[in-house]
Protein backbone atom coordinates (compact mmCIF):
# COMPACT_ATOMS: atom_id res chain seq x y z
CA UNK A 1 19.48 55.02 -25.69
CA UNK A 2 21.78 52.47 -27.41
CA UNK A 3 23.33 51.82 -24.01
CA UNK A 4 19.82 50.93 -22.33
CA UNK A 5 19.20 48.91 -25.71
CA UNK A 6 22.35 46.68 -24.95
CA UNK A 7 21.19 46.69 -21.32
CA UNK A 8 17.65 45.36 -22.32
CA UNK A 9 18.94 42.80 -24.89
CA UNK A 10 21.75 41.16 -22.22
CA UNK A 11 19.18 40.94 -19.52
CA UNK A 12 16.94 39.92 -21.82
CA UNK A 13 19.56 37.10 -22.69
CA UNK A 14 20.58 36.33 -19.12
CA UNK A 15 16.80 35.77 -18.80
CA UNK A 16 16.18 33.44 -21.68
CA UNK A 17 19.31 31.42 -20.13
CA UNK A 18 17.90 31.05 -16.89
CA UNK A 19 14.08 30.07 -18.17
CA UNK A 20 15.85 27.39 -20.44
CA UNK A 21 18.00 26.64 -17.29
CA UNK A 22 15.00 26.13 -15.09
CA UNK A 23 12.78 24.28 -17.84
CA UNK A 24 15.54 21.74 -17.75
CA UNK A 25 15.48 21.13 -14.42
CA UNK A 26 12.00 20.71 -14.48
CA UNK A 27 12.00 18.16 -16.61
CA UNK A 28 14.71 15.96 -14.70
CA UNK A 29 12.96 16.23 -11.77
CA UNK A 30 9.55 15.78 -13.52
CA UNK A 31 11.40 12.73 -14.68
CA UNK A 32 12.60 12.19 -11.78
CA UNK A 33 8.98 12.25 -9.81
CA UNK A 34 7.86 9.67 -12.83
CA UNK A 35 10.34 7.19 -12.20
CA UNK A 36 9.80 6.99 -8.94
CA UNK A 37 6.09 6.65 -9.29
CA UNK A 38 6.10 3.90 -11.53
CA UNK A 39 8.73 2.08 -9.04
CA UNK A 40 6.14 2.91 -6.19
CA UNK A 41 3.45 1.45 -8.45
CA UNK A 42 5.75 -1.95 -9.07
CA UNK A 43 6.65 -2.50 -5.75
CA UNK A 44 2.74 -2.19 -5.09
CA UNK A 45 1.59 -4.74 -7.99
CA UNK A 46 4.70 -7.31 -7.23
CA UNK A 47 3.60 -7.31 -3.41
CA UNK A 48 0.11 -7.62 -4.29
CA UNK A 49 0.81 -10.57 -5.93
CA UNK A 50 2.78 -12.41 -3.61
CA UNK A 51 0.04 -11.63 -1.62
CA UNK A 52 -2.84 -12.56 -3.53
CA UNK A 53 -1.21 -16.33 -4.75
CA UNK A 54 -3.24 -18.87 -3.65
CA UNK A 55 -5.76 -16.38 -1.79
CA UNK A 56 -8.73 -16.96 -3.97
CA UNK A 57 -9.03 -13.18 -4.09
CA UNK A 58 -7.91 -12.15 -7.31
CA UNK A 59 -6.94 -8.93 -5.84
CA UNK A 60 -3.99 -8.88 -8.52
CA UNK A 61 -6.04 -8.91 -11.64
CA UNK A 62 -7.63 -5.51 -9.83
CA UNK A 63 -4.45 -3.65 -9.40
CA UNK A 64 -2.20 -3.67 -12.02
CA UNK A 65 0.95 -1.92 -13.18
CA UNK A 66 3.52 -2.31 -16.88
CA UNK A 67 6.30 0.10 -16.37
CA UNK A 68 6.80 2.41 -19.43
CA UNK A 69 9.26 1.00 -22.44
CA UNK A 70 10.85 4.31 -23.09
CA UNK A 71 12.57 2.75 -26.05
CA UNK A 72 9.36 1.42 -27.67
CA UNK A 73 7.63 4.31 -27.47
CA UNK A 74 4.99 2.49 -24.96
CA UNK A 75 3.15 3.89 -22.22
CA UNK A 76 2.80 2.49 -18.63
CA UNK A 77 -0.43 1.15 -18.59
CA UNK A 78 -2.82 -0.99 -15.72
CA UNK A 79 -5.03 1.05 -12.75
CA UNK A 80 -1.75 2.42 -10.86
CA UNK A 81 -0.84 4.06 -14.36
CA UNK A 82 -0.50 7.88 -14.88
CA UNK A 83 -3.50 8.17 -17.24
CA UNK A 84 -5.35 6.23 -14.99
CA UNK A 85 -4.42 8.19 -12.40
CA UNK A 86 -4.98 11.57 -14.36
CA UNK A 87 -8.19 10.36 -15.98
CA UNK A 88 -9.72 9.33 -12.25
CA UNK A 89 -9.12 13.45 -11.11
CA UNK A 90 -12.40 14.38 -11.52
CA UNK A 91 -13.94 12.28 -8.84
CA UNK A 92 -11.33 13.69 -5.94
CA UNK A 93 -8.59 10.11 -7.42
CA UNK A 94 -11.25 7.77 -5.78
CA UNK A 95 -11.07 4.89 -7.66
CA UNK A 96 -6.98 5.03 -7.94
CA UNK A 97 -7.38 5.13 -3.67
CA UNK A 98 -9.91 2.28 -3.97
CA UNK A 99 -7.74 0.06 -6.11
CA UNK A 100 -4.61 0.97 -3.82
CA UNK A 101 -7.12 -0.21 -0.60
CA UNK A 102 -7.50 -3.10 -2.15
CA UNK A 103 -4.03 -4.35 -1.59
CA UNK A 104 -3.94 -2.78 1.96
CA UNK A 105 -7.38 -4.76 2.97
CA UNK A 106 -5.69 -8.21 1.99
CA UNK A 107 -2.82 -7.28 3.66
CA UNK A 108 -5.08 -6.87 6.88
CA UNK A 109 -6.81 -9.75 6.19
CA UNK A 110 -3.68 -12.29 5.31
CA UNK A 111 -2.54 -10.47 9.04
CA UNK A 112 -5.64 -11.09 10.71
CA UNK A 113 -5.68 -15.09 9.49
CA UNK A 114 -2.03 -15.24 10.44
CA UNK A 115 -2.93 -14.32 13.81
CA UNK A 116 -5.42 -16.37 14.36
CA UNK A 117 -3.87 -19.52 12.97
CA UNK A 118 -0.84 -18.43 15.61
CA UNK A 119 -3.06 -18.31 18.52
CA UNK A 120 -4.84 -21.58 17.37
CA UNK A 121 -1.27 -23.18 17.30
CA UNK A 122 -0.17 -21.74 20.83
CA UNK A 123 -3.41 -23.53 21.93
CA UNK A 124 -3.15 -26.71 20.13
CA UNK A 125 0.42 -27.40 21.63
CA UNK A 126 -0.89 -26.36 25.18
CA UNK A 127 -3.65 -28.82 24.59
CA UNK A 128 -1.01 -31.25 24.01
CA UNK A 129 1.05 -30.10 26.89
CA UNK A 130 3.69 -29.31 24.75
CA UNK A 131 6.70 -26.97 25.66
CA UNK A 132 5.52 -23.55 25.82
CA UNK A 133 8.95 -22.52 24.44
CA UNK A 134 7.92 -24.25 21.27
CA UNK A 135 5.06 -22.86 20.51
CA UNK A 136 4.61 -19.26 21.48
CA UNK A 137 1.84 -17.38 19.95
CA UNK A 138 3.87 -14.05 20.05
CA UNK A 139 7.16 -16.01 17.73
CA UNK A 140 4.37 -17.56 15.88
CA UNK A 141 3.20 -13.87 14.58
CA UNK A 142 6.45 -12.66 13.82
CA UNK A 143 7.91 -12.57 10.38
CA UNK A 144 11.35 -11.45 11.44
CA UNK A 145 12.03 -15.01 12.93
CA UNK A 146 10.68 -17.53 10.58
CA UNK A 147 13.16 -20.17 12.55
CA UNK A 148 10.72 -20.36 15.53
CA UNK A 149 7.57 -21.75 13.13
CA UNK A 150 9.95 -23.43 10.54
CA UNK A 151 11.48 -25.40 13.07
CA UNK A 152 12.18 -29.21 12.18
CA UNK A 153 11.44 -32.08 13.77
CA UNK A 154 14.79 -34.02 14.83
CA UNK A 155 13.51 -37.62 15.11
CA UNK A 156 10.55 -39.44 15.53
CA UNK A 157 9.75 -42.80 17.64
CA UNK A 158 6.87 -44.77 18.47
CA UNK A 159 4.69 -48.01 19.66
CA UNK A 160 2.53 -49.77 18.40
CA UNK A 161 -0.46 -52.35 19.75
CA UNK A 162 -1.12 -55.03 17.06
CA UNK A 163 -2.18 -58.71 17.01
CA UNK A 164 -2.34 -61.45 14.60
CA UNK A 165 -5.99 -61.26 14.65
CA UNK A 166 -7.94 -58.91 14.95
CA UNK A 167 -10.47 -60.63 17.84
CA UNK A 168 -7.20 -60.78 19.81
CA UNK A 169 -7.29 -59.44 23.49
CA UNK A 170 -6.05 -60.50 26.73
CA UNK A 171 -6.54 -62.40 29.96
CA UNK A 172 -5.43 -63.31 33.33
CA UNK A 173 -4.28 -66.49 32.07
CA UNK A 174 -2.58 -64.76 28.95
CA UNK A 175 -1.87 -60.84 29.44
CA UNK A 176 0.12 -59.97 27.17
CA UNK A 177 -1.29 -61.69 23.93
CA UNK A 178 -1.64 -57.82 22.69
CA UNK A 179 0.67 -55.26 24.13
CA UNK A 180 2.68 -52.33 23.02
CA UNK A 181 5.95 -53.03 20.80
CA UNK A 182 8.35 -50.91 19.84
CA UNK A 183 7.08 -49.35 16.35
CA UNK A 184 9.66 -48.33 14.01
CA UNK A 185 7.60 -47.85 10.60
CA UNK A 186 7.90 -43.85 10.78
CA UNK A 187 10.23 -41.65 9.34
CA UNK A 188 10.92 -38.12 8.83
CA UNK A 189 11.54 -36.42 5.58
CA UNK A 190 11.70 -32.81 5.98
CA UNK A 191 8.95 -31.54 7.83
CA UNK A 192 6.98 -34.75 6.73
CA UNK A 193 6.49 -37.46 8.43
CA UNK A 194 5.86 -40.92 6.19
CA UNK A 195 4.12 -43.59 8.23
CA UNK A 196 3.25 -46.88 7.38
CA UNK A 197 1.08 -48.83 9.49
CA UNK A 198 0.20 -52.82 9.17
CA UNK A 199 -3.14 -53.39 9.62
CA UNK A 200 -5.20 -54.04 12.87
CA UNK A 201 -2.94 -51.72 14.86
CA UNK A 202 -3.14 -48.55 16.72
CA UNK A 203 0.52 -46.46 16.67
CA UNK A 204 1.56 -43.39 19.00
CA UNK A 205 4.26 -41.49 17.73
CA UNK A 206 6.60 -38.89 19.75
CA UNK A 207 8.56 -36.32 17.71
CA UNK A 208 10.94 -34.24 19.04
């Protein structure tokens, strides 16, 4: 009997070991699971708002996120929180999906505009016989290059038709009382281009 006794009370031990053994690691990797959910829920908020600036959407004051400040003693809070999150179970997490397709739908949309502003830029420069090598619609829509749509201008030149007054025009006696000049009252800063014409003229510029 005493032998089963001491048999019961080591198992019994070895037991108790292992539960506070396996509570432990629990808890790291409950941790564990937390921490990474709250950088998930960052990463979400901080794209969202690069996303959102400027948009007229206000998509960022709808999904929010403050990381937890262990050493305060204060919760996470905003609609990507845990409590949110655990308070929204009842309805199936619907609203924490909603505010998460929120971000997701601007993302389409911001996609969708960017698109459509490439395509309407292949165009333009084909309607201006431009190059097609400078303005592809397929480098316009990638982000991986932004070389091909940040390209700058190198120089620009230009002519300009002016007179003295502004009745001026030609004749057969006198043909060239108006007549393109060269114009050199343009000049590039950046990708701007600062122009300043005199009056009474009409200028044609040519960057390249």
């Amino acid at each position: 009997m005493a032998a089963l006794n001491r048999f019961l009370i080591g198992l019994i031990a070895v037991l108790a070991i292992a539960a506070a053994v396996l509570s432990y690691l629990l808890f790291e990797r409950r941790t564990e699971f937390r921490d990474r959910a709250g950088t998930l829920a960052t990463t979400v908020v901080d794209m969202t708002r690069a996303l959102d600036a400027e948009s007229g959407t206000n998509v960022a004051k709808k999904v929010r996120f403050s990381a937890a400040d262990k050493a305060a003693g204060v919760p996470e809070s905003g609609e990507l929180s845990w409590a949110e999150y655990h308070q929204d179970k009842p309805s199936g997490y619907q609203n924490f999906a909603r505010n998460l397709k929120l971000t997701t739908d601007l993302a389409k949309s911001i996609n969708e505009q960017r698109n459509f502003l490439a395509e309407s830029i292949a165009q333009l420069g084909f309607d201006l016989e431009m190059p097609v090598d400078e303005l592809n619609a397929d480098d316009l829509k990638r982000a991986d290059a932004p070389e091909v749509y940040a390209r700058a201008a190198k120089q620009v030149s230009g002519q300009i038709l002016t007179a003295d007054i502004i009745t001026a025009h030609n004749t057969f006696d006198n043909p060239e009382v108006v007549k393109p000049e060269s114009f050199s009252g343009a000049s590039l800063q950046g990708n701007r281009i600062s122009l300043t014409m005199p009056p009474k003229s009409i200028v044609v510029l040519e960057v390249e």
